[in-house]
Protein backbone atom coordinates (compact mmCIF):
# COMPACT_ATOMS: atom_id res chain seq x y z
CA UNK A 1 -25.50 -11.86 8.95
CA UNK A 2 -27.20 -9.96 6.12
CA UNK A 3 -29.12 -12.06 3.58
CA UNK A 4 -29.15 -15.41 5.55
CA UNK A 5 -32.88 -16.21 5.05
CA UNK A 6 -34.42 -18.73 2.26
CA UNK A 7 -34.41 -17.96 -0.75
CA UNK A 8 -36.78 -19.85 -3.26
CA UNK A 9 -34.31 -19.88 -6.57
CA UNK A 10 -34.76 -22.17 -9.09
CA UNK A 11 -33.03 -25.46 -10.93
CA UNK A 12 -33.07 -26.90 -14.23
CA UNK A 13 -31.15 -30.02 -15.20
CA UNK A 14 -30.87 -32.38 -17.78
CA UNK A 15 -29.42 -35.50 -17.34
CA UNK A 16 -28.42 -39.36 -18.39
CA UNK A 17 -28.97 -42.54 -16.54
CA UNK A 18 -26.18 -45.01 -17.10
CA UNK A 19 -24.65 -48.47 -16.11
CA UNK A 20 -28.07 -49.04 -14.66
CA UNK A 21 -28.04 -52.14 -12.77
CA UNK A 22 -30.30 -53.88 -10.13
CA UNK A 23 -28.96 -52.25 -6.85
CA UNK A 24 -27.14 -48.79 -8.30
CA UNK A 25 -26.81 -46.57 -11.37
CA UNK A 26 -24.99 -43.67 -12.54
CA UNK A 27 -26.54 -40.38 -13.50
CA UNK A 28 -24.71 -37.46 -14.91
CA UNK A 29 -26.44 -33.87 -15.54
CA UNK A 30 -25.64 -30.64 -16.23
CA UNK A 31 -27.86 -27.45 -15.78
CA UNK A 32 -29.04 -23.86 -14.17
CA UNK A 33 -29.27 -23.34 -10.33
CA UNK A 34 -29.56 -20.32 -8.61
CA UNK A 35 -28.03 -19.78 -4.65
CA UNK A 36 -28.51 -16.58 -2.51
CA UNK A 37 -30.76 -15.47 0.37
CA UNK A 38 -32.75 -13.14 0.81
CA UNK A 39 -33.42 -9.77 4.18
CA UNK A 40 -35.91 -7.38 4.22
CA UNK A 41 -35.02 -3.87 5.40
CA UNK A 42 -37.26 -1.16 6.88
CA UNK A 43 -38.11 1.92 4.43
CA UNK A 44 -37.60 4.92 5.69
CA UNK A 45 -38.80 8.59 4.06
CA UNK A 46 -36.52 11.25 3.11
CA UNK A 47 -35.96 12.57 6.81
CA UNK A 48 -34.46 9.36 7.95
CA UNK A 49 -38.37 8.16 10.04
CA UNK A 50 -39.24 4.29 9.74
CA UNK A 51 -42.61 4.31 7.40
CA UNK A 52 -43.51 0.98 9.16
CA UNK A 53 -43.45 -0.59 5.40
CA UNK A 54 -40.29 -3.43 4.48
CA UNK A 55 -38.75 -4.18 1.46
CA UNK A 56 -37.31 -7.33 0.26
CA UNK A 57 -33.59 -7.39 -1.34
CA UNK A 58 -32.52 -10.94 -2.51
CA UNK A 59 -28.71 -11.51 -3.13
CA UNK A 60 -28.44 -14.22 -6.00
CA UNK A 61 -25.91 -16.26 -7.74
CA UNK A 62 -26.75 -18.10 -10.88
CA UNK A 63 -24.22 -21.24 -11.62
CA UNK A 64 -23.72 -23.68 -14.62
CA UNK A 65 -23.60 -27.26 -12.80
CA UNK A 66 -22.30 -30.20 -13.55
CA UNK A 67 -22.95 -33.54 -11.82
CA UNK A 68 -22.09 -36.99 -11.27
CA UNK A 69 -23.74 -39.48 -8.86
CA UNK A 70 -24.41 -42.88 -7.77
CA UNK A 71 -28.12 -43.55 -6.93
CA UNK A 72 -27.94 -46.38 -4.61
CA UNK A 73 -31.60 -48.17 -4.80
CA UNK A 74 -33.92 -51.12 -4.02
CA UNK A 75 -37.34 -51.89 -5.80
CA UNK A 76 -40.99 -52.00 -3.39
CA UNK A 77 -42.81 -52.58 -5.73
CA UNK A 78 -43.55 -53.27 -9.38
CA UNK A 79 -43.08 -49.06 -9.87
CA UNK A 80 -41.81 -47.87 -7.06
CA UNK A 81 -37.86 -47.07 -6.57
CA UNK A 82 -36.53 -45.34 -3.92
CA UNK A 83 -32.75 -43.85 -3.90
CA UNK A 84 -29.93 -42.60 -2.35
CA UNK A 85 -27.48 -40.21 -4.28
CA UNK A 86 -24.01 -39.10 -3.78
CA UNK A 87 -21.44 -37.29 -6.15
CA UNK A 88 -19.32 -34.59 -7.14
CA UNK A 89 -20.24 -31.36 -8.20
CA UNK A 90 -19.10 -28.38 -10.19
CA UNK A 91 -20.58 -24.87 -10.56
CA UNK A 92 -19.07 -22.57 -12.45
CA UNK A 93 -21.10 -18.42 -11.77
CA UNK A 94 -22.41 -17.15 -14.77
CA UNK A 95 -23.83 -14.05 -13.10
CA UNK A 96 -24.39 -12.40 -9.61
CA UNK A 97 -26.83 -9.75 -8.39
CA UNK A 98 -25.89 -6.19 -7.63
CA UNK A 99 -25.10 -7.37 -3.97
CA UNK A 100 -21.91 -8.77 -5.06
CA UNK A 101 -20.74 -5.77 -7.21
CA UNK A 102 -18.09 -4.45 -4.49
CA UNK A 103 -17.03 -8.31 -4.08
CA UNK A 104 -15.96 -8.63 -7.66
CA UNK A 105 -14.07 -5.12 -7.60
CA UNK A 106 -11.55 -6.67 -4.94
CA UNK A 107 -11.56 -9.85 -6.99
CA UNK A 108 -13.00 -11.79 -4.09
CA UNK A 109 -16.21 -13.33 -5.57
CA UNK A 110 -14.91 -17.09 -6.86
CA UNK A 111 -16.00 -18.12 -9.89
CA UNK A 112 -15.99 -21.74 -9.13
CA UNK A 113 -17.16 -23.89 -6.92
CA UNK A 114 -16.74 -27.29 -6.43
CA UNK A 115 -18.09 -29.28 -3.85
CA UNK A 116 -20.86 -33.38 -3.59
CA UNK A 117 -24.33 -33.20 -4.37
CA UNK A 118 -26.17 -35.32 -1.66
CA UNK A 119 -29.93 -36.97 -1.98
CA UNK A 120 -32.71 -39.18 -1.98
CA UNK A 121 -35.70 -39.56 -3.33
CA UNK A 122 -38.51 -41.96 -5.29
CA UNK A 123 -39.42 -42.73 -9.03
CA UNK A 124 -42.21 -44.09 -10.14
CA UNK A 125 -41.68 -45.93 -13.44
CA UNK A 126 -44.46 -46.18 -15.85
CA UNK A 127 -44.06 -48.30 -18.92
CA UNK A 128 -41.13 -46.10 -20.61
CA UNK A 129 -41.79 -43.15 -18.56
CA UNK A 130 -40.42 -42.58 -15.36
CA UNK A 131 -41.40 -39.70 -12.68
CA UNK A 132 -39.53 -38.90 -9.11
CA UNK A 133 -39.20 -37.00 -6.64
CA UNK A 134 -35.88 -36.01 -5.32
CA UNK A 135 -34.36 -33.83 -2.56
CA UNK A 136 -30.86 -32.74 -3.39
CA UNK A 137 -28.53 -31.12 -0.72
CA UNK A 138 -24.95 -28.68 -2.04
CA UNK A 139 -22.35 -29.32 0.31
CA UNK A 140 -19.85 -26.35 -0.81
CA UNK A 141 -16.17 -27.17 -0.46
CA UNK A 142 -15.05 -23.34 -1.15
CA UNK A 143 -16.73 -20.27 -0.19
CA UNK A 144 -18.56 -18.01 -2.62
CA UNK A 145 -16.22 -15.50 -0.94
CA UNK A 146 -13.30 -14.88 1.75
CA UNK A 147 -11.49 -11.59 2.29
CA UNK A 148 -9.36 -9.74 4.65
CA UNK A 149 -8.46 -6.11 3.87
CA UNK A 150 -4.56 -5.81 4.64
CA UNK A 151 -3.45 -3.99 7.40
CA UNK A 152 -6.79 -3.80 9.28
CA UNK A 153 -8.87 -6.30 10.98
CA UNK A 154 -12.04 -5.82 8.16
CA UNK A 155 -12.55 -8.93 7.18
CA UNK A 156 -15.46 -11.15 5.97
CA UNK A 157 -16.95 -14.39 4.07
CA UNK A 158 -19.74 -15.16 2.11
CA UNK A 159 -21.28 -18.71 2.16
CA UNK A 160 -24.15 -20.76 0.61
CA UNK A 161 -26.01 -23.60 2.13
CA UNK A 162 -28.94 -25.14 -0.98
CA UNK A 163 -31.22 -27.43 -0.51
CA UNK A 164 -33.38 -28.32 -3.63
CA UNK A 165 -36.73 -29.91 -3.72
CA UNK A 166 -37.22 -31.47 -7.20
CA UNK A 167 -39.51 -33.25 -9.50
CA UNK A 168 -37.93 -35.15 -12.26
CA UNK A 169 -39.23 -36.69 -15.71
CA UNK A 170 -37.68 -39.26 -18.08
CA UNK A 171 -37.71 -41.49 -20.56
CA UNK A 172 -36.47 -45.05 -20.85
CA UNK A 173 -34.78 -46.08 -23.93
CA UNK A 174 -34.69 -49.90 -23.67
């Protein structure tokens, strides 16, 4: 499969801790997050010989997301909360990279996608302030795309498979 290797995108969410209570809260947020992979290929000059040099190509898709969760938690210490997360999620694609061009001639590239948000991670609360660390993983209930050209046996699918690594910031307001 062509562009099945990690891609380093980015995320960028803002968000609302609510119904916080001793054991569980709920946490809604909405933001930027970018799925694709990446391949290199092999250059080659204009008589069709390997130069020995590679080129990277990324294939990206940039989504508006919207989440909802329950962070399941227990207190060590005075500062320290660690979590469990699980929700739905909703991404909508705002744009795609050239890779996806022919996809979205045959109307095959789906705009939405829909799908839980799983993680975990810690916070660290300091008087009002509070600082984590969470890992997120997008379980995708629909593919990005799934084709079969009629009357042949051309067919195809595109998937994604993110993992995020993030670090978070907030603010208490009581």
């Amino acid at each position: 499969p062509l562009y099945n290797e990690t891609l380093i995108g980015y995320s960028i969410f803002a968000g609302l801790d609510y119904l916080d209570k001793q054991y569980f809260n709920l946490s809604t947020n909405i933001g930027m997050i970018r799925k694709g992979g990446k391949d290199e290929f092999a250059l080659m000059d204009q008589n069709g010989v390997l130069t020995g040099q590679t080129i990277t190509e990324k294939a990206t898709l940039d989504y508006l997301s919207i989440n909802t969760m329950i962070d399941l938690k227990y207190r060590i210490k005075e500062i320290v909360l660690p979590f469990i997360s699980i929700g739905p999620r909703f991404d909508y694609l705002v744009s795609s990279s050239k890779h996806f061009d022919s996809l979205k001639e045959i109307d095959e590239l789906k705009r939405i996608s829909i799908g839980l948000i799983l993680g975990a991670g810690l916070k660290f609360d300091i008087s009002n302030l509070q600082f984590g660390l969470r890992a997120d993983y997008y379980l995708d209930f629909t593919k990005v795309a799934d084709w079969t050209i009629e009357n042949s046996e051309i067919s195809g699918k595109v998937t994604v498979n993110t993992f995020t690594i993030n670090l978070t910031i907030g603010y208490r307001l009581k």
